[in-house]
Protein backbone atom coordinates (compact mmCIF):
# COMPACT_ATOMS: atom_id res chain seq x y z
CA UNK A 1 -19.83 5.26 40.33
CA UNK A 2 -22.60 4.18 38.18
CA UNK A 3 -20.96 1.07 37.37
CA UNK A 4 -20.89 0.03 41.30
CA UNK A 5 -24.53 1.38 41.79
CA UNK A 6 -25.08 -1.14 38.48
CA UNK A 7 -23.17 -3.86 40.19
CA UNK A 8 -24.76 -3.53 43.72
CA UNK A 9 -28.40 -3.58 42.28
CA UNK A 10 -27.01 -6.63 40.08
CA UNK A 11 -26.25 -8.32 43.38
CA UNK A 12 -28.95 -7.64 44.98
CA UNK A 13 -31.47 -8.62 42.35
CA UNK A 14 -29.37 -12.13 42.42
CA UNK A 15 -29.42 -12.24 45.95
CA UNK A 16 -33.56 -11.33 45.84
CA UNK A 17 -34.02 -13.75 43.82
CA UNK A 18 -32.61 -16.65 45.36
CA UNK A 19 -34.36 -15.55 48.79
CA UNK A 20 -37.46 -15.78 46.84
CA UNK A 21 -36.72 -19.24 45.27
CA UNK A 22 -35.44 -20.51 48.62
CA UNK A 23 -38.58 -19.35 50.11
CA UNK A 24 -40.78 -21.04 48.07
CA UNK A 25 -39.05 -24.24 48.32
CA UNK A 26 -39.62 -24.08 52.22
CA UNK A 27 -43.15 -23.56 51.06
CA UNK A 28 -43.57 -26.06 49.02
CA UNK A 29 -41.76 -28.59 51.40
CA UNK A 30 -44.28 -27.36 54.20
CA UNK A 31 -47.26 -28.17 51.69
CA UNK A 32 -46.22 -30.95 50.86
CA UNK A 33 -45.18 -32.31 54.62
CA UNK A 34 -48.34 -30.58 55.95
CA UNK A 35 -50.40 -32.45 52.86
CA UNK A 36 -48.58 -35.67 54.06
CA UNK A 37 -49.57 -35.50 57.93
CA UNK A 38 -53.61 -35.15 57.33
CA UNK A 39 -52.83 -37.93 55.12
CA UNK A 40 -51.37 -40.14 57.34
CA UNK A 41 -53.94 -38.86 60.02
CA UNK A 42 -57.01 -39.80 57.55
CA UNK A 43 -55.47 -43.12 56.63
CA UNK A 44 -55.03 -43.52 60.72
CA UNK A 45 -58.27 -42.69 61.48
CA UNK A 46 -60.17 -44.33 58.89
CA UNK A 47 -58.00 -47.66 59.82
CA UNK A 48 -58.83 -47.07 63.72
CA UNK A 49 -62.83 -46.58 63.20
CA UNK A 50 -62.43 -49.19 60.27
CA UNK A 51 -61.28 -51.41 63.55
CA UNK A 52 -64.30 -50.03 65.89
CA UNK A 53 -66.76 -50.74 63.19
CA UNK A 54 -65.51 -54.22 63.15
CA UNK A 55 -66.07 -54.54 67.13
CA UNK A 56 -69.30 -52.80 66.98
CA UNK A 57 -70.27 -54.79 63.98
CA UNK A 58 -70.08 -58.06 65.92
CA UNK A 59 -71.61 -56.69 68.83
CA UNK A 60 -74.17 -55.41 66.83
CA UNK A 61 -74.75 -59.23 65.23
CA UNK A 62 -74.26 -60.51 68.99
CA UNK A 63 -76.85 -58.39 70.53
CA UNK A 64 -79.12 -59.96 67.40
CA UNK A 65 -78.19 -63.46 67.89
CA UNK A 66 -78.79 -62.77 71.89
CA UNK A 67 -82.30 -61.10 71.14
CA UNK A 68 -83.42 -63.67 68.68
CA UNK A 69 -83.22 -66.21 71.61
CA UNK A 70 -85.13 -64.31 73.61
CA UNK A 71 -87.51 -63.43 71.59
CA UNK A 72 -88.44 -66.86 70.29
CA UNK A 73 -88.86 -67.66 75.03
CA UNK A 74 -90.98 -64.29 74.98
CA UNK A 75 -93.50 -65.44 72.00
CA UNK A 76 -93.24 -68.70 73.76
CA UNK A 77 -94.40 -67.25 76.92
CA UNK A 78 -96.89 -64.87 75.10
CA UNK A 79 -98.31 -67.84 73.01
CA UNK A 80 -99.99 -69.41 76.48
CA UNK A 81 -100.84 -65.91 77.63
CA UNK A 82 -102.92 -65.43 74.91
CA UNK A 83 -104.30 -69.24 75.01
CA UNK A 84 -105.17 -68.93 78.86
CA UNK A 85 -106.98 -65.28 77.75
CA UNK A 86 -108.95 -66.54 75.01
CA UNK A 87 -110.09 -69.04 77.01
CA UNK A 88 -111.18 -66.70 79.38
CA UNK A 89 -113.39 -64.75 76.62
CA UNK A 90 -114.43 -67.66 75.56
CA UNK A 91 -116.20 -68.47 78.98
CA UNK A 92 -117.38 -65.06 79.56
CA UNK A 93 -119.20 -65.35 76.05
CA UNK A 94 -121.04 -68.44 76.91
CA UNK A 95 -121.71 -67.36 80.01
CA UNK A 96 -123.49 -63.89 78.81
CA UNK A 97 -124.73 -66.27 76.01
CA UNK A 98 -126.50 -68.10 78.80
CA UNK A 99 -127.65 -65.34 80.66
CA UNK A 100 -129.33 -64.29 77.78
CA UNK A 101 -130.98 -67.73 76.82
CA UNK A 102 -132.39 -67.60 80.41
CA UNK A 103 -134.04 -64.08 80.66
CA UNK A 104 -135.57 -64.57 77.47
CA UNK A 105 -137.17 -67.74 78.68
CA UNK A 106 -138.04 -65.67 81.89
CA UNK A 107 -139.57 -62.92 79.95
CA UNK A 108 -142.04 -64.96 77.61
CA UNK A 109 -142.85 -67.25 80.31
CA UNK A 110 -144.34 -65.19 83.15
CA UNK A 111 -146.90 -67.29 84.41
CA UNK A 112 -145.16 -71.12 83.88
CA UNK A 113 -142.22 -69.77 85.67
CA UNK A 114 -144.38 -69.07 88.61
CA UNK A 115 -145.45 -73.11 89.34
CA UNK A 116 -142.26 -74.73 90.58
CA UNK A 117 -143.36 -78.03 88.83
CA UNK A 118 -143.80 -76.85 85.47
CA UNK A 119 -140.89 -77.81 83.27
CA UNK A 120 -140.16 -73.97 82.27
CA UNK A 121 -139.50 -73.82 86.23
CA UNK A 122 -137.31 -76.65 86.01
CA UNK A 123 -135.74 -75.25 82.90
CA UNK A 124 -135.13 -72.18 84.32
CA UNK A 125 -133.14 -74.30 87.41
CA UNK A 126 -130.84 -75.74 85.11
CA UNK A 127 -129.50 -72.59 83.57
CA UNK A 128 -129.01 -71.22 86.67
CA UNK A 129 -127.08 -74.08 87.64
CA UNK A 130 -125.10 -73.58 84.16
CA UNK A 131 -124.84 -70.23 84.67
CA UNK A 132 -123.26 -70.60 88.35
CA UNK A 133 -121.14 -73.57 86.72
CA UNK A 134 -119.43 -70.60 84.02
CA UNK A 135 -119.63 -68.28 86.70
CA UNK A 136 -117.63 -70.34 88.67
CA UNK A 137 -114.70 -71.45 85.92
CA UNK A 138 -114.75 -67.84 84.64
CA UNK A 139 -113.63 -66.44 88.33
CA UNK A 140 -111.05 -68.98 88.39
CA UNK A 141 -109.64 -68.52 84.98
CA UNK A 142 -109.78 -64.63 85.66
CA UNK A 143 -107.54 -65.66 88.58
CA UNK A 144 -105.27 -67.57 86.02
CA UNK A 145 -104.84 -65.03 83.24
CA UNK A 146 -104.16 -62.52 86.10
CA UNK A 147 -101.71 -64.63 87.61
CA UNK A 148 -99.97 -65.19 83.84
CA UNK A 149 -100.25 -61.47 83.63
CA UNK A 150 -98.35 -61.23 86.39
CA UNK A 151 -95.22 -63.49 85.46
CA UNK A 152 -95.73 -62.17 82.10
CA UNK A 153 -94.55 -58.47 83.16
CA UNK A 154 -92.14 -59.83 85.68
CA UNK A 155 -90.36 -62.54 83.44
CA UNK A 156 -86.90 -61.93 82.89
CA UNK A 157 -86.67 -62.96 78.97
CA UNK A 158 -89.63 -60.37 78.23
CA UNK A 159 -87.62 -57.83 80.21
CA UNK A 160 -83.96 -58.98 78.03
CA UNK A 161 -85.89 -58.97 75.01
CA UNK A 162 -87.25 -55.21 75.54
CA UNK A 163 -83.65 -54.16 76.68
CA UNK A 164 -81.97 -56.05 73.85
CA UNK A 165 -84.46 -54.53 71.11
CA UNK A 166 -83.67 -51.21 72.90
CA UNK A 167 -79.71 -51.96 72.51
CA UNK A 168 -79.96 -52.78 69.25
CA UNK A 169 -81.51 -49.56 68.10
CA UNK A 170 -78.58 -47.61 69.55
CA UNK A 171 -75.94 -50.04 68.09
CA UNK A 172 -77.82 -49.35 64.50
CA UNK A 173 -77.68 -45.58 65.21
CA UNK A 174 -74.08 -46.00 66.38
CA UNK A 175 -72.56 -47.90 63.58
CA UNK A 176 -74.50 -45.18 60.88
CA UNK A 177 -72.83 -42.41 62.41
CA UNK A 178 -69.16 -44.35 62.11
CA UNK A 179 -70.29 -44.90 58.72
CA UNK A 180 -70.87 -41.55 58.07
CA UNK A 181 -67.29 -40.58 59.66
CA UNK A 182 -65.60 -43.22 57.52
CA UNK A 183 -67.07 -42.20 53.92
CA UNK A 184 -65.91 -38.59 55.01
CA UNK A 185 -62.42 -39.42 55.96
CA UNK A 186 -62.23 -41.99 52.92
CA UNK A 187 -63.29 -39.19 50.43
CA UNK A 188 -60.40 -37.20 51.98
CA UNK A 189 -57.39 -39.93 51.29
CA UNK A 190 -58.89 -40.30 48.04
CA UNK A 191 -58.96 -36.62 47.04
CA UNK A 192 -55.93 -35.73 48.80
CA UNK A 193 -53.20 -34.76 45.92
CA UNK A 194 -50.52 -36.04 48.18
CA UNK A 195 -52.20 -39.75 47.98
CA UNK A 196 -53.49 -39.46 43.94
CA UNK A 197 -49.47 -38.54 43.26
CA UNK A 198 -48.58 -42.12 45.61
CA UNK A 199 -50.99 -44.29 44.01
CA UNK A 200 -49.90 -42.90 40.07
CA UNK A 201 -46.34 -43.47 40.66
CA UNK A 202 -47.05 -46.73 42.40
CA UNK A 203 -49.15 -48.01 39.40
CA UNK A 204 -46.74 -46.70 36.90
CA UNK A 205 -43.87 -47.82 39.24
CA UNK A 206 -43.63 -51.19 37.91
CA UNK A 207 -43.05 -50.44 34.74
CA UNK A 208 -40.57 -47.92 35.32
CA UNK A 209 -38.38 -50.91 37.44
CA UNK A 210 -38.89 -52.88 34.17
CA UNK A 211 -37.92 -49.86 31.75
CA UNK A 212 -34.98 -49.36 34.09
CA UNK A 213 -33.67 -52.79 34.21
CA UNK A 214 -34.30 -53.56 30.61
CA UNK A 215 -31.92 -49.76 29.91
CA UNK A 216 -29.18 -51.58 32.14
CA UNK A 217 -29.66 -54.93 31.08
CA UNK A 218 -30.35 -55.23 27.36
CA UNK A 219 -27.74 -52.78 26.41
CA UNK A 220 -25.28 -55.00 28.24
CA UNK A 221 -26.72 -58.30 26.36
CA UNK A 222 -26.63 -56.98 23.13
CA UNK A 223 -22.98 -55.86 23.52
CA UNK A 224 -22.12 -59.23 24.85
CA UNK A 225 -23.89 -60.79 22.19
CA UNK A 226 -22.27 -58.40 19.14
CA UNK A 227 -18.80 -58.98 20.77
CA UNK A 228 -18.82 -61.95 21.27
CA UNK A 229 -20.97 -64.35 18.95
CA UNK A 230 -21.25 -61.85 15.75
CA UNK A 231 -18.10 -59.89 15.98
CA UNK A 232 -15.99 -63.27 15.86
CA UNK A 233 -17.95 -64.31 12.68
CA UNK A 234 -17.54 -61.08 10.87
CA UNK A 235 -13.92 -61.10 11.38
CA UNK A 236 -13.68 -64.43 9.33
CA UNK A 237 -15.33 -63.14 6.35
CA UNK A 238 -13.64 -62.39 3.08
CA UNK A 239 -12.35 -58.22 2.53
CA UNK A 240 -14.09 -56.03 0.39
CA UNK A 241 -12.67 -54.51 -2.57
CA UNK A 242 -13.98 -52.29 -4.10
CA UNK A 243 -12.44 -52.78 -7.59
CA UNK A 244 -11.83 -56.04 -8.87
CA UNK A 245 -8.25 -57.41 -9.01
CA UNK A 246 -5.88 -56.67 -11.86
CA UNK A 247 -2.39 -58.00 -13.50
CA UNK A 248 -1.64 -54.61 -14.21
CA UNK A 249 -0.53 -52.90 -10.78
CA UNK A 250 -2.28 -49.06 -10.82
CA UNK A 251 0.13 -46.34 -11.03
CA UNK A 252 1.54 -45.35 -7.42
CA UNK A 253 -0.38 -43.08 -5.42
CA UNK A 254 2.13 -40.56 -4.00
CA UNK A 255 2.35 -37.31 -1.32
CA UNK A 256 3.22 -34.22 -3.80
CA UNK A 257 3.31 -32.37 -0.76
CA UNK A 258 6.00 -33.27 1.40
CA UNK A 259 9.10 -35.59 0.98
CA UNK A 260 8.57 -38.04 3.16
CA UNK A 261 6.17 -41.11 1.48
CA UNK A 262 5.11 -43.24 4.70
CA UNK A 263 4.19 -41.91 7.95
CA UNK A 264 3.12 -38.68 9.20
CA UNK A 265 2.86 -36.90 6.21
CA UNK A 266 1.27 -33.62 6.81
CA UNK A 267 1.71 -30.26 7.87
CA UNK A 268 -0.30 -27.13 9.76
CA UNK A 269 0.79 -25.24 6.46
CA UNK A 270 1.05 -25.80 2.89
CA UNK A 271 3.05 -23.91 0.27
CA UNK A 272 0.81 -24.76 -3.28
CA UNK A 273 2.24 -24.28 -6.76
CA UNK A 274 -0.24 -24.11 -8.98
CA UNK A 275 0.55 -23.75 -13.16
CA UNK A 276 -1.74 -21.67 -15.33
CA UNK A 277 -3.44 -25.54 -16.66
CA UNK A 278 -4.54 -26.30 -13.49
CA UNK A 279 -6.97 -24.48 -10.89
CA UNK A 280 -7.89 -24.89 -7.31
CA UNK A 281 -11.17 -26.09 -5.56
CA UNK A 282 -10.94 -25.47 -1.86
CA UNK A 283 -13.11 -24.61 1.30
CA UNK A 284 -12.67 -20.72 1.87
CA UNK A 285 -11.60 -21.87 5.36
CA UNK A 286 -8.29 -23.10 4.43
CA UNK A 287 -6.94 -20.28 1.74
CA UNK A 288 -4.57 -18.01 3.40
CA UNK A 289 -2.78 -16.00 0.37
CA UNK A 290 -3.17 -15.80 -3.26
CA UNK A 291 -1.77 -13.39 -5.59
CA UNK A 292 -2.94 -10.62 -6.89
CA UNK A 293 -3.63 -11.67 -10.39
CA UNK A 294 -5.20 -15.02 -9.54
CA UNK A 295 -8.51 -15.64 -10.54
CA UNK A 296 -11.18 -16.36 -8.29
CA UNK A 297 -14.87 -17.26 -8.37
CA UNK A 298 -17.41 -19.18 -6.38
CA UNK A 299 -18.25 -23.20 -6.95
CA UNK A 300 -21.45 -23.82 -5.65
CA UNK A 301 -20.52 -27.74 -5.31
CA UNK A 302 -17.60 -30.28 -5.64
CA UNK A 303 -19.24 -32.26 -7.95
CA UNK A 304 -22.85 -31.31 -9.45
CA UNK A 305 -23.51 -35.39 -9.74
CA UNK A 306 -23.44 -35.46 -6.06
CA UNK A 307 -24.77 -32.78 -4.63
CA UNK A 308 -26.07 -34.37 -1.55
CA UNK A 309 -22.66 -35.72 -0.75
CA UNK A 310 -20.92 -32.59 -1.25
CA UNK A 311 -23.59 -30.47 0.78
CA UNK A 312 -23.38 -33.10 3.95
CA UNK A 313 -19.13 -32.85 3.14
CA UNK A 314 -18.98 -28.96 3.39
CA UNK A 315 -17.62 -28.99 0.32
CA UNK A 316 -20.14 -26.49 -1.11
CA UNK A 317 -19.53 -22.42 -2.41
CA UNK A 318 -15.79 -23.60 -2.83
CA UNK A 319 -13.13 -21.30 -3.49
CA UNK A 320 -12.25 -21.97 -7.28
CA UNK A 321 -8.84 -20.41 -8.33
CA UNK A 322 -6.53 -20.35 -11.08
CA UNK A 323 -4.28 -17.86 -13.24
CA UNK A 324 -2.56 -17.50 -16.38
CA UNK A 325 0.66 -17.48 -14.86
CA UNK A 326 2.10 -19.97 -12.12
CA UNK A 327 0.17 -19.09 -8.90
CA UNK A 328 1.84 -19.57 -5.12
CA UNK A 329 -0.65 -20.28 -2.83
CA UNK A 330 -0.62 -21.09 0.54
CA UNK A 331 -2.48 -23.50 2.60
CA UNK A 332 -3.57 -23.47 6.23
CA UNK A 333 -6.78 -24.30 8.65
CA UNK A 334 -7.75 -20.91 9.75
CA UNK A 335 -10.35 -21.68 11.92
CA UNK A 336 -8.59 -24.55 13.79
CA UNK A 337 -5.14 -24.71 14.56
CA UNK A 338 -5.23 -28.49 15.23
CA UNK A 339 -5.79 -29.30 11.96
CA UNK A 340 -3.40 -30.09 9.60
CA UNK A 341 -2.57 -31.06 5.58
CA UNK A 342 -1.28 -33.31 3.08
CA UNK A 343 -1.66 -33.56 -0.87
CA UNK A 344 -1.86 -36.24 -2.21
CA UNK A 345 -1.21 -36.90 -6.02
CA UNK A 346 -3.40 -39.35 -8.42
CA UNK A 347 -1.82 -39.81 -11.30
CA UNK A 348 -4.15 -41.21 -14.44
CA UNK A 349 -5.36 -44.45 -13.84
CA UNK A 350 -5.22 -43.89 -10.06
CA UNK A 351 -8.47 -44.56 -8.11
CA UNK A 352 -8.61 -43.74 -4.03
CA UNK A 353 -11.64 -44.12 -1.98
CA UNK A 354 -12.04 -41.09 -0.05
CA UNK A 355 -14.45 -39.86 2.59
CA UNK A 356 -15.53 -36.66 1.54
CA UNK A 357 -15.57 -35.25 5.04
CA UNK A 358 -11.83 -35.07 5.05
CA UNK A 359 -11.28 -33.16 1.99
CA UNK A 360 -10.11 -29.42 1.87
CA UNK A 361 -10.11 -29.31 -1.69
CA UNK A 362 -8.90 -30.40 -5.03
CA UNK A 363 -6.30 -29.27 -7.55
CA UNK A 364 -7.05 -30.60 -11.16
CA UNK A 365 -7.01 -29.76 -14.75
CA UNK A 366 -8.87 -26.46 -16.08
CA UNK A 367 -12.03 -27.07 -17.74
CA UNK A 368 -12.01 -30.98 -15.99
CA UNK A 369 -14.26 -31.75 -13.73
CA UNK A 370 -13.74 -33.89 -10.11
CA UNK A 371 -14.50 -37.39 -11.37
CA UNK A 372 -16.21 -39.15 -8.57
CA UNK A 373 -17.99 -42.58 -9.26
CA UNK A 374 -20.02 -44.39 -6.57
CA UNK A 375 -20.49 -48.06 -5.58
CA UNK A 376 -22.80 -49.26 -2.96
CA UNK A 377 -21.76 -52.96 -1.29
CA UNK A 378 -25.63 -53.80 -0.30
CA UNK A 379 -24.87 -56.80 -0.08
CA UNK A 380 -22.00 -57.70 2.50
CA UNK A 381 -22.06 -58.07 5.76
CA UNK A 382 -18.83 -55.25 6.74
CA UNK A 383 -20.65 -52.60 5.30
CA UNK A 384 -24.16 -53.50 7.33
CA UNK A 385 -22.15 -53.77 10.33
CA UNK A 386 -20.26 -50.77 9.90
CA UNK A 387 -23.18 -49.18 7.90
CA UNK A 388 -20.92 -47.93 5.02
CA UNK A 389 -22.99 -48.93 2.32
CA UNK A 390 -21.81 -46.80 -0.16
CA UNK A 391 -17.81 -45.84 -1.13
CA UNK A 392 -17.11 -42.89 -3.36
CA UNK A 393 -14.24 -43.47 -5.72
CA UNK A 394 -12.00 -40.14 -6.87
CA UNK A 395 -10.21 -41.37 -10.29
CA UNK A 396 -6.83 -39.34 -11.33
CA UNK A 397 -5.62 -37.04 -13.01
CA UNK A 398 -6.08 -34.66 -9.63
CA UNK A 399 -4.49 -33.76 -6.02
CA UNK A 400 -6.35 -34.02 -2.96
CA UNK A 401 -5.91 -31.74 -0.37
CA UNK A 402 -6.72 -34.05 3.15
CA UNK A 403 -7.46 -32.76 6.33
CA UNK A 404 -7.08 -34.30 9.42
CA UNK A 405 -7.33 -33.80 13.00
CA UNK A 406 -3.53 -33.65 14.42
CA UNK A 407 -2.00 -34.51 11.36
CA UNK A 408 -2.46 -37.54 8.79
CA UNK A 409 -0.84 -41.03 8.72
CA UNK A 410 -0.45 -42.77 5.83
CA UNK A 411 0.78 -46.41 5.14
CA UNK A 412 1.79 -48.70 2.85
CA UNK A 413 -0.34 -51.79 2.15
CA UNK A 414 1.31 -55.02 3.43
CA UNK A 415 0.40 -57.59 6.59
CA UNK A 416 -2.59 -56.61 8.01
CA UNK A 417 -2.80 -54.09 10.58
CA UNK A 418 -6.09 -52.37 12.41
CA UNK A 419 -6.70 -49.07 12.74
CA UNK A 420 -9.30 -47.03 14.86
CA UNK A 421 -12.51 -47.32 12.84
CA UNK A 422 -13.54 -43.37 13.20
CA UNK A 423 -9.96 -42.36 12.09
CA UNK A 424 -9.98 -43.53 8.42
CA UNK A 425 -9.94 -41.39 5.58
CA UNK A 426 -9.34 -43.66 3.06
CA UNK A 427 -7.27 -46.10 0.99
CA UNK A 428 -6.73 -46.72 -2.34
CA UNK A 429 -8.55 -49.57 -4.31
CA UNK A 430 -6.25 -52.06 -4.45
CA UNK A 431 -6.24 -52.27 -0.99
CA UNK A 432 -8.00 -55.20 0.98
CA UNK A 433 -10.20 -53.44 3.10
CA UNK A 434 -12.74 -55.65 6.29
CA UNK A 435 -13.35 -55.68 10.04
CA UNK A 436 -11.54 -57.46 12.81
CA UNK A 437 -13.56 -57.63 16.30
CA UNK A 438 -11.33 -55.02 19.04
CA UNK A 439 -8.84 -56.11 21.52
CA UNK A 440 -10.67 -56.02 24.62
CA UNK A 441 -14.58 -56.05 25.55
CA UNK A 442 -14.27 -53.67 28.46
CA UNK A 443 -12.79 -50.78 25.96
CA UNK A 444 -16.28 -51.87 23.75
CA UNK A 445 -18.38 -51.75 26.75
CA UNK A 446 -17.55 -48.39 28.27
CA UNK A 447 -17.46 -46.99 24.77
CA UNK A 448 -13.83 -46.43 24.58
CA UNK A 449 -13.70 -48.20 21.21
CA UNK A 450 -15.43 -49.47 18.00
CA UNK A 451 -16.59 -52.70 18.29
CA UNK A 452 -14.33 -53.38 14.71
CA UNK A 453 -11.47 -51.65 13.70
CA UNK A 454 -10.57 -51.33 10.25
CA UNK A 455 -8.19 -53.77 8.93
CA UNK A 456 -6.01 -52.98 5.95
CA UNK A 457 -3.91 -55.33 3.75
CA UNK A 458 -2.71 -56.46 0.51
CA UNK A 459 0.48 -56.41 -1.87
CA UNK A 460 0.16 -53.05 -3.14
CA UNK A 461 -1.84 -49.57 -2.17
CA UNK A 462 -2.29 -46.78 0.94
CA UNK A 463 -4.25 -45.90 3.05
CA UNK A 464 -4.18 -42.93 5.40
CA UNK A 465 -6.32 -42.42 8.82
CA UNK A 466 -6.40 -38.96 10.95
CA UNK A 467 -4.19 -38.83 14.00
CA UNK A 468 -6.68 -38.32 16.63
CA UNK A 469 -10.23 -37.98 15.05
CA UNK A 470 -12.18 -35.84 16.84
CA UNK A 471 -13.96 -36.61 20.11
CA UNK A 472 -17.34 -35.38 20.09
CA UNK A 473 -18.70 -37.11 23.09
CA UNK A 474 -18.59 -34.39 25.36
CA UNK A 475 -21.00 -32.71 23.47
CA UNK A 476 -25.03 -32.05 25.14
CA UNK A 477 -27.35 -35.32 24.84
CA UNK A 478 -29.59 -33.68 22.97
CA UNK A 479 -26.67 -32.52 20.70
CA UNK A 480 -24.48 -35.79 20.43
CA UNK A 481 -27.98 -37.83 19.86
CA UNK A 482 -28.82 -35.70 16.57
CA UNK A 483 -24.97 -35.90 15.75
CA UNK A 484 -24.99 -39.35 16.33
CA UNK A 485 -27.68 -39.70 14.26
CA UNK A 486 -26.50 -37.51 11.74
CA UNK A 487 -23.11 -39.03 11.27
CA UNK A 488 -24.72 -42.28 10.86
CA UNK A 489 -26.26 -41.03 7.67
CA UNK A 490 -22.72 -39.61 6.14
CA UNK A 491 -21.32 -42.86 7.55
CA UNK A 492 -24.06 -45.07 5.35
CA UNK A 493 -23.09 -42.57 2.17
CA UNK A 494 -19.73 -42.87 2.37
CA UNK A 495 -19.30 -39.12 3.61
């Protein structure tokens, strides 16, 4: 019962939580489409009173253009208005100016003015004459400024000009209050998040398209390029080998652990004898019985001059074993069944390159150690290209113990044949080893195969490859990147 109550609230806490992130997806997607409408309806309206400020703008400039033509007809009109006016004041000032001259003559002369043939008499006529003269004009040009006064209020370009000035003030008034509604809606697109999000992935767009293109492209180029301008060239280049050539043929590299010489040569299971002179190095992983009496302590590495090597090989805390009697030990891959093993027997004189990475472990002489010598091949282009720089050399007297995944193959030097470049384990040093291009660039391309696969050949030697190396590429990216990364640095040291 408590189990199902467990189970129920199980589901239901599932179930609760995928209403909740289901719900807030909708939200989001309703922010985000409700975000995206009052952008749209900003950009919309700020492009639609954009567009009425343009009409208004050139109506405003039209009603500007119209008024400055009127005005310059109304100043026109005003000019003689005020010409025909200051005439006028200019009449009525000489005629009070006259009026004056004469009553002051009046005044001092009281009794000249009173003979009618005295010249202040006859002086007195003539400003009265003057005066009626002014009198006269003034009257008349009163009549004329009145009469300009007149067509003044009623002329139709003083009347446009007023209504113009008046239009013009509202057009101003107008066209600030648009303003005013565009800067608003403007500072809206540009603080929306919605729009700030477009315009950064549109400016970083660009580069993406060229990041993109240059991820499809270049790859693609550079393949073309290794396959088929420097894979050709490689393939024409002179074999290494890694010991000079001899007259005296080494002694014969053998299998000590099964009967047949050529082919596939080991088995999921190995049945060691092991004499009281000799003792055992081996990976704990692989020893499945020992006696009794056997003796058995820890190596901490396969060879202390390279402890590097044997660290990145696994070949580290070894098993070592040995007796004072004949020991019967037997061999196996506990931890995976796929694996499988071969020994193989150097005799004195013997020398075998070997990648680490496929030993199990070594059976040599008591108090001996593994004698492992290393030679680096800087300068040649196979090991660049394959970026095996370095080859580590095991000399006889010992056994190796190989590993490899479905069983190993090993031939016998002769015409050259090609083998899968990640499935070599070795080959002894009398062998011609190089790189020949693959069969087919699609295979390259779609990473099916090497771009070289190893070539063997030469009178006289082995060499021995895994069945089916492992296949790691379905590992995470993060993963196979730092394995790729990582086997790249055993493959430069020869591990």
């Amino acid at each position: 019962m408590g189990k199902l109550l467990i189970a129920i609230v199980v589901f239901l806490t599932q179930k609760v939580r995928t209403l909740l992130v289901i719900t807030f997806v909708l939200l989001l997607g309703s922010w985000l489409q409700h975000e995206w409408q009052a952008l749209e309806k900003a950009q919309n309206d700020v492009q639609r009173q954009q567009q009425v400020k343009n009409l208004l703008q050139a109506r405003h400039e039209d009603l500007i253009k119209a008024q400055q033509k009127t005005e310059q007809a109304s100043t026109k009109l005003l000019t003689q208005f005020e010409t025909v006016k200051s005439r006028v004041v200019n009449t009525q000032n000489q005629l009070q100016q006259l009026r004056e001259t004469r009553q002051a003559i009046w005044d001092e002369n009281w009794l000249a003015r009173k003979n009618p043939a005295s010249a202040i008499s006859q002086q007195l006529r003539e400003y009265d004459i003057k005066i009626a003269a002014l009198s006269s004009q003034l009257r008349i040009s009163q009549q004329t400024l009145a009469l300009w006064q007149n067509n003044i209020l009623q002329a139709p370009e003083i009347a446009q000009n007023k209504q113009l000035q008046k239009q013009i003030i509202e057009s101003k008034q107008v066209l600030l209050q648009l303003n005013q509604s565009i800067e608003q809606s403007t500072i809206f697109v540009k603080t929306s998040l919605v729009n700030r999000l477009h315009q950064a992935v549109m400016q970083v767009l660009p580069t993406a398209l060229i990041l993109l293109l240059s991820i499809i492209f270049i790859p693609i180029l550079l393949k073309l390029f290794q396959y088929f301008i420097v894979a050709p060239l490689v393939s024409r280049l002179p074999p290494i080998r890694v010991f000079a050539q001899t007259q005296t043929p080494p002694p014969a590299i053998t299998v000590s652990s099964n009967s047949q010489q050529i082919g596939h040569v080991s088995s999921h299971s190995l049945t060691l004898k092991l004499s009281s002179q000799q003792e055992l190095l081996l990976h704990p992983d692989y020893l499945q019985s020992f006696s009794k009496h056997a003796q058995k302590t820890t190596q901490w590495f396969l060879n202390a001059r390279i402890p590097f090597s044997s660290w990145a090989a696994g070949l580290v805390t070894l098993v070592r074993l040995h007796s004072d009697q004949d020991e019967t030990v037997q061999l196996a891959a506990m931890h995976n069944a796929l694996e499988e093993l071969v020994i193989i027997n150097l005799p004195a004189g013997a020398t075998l390159v070997c990648k680490p990475r496929c030993l199990a472990g070594v059976i040599k002489q008591r108090e001996q150690a593994v004698k492992i010598t290393r030679h680096w091949r800087l300068f040649n282009l196979h090991s660049w290209l394959t970026l095996q720089l370095r080859y580590l050399v095991f000399h006889g007297e010992c056994q190796l113990i190989i590993k490899g995944h479905h069983g190993v193959i090993l031939e016998h030097a002769g015409a050259a044949r090609l083998i899968q470049q990640n499935a070599t384990l070795g080959f002894s040093t009398d062998v011609a080893y190089s790189n020949y291009r693959c069969e087919t660039f699609i295979s390259y391309y779609l990473d099916k195969d090497s771009l070289f696969n190893d070539q063997f050949n030469g009178e006289s030697g082995i060499y021995f490859y895994e069945q089916a190396p492992h296949d790691s590429r379905k590992a995470a990216l993060v993963g196979k990147a730092v394995g790729g990364v990582w086997d790249a640095v055993l493959k430069v040291f020869g591990i």
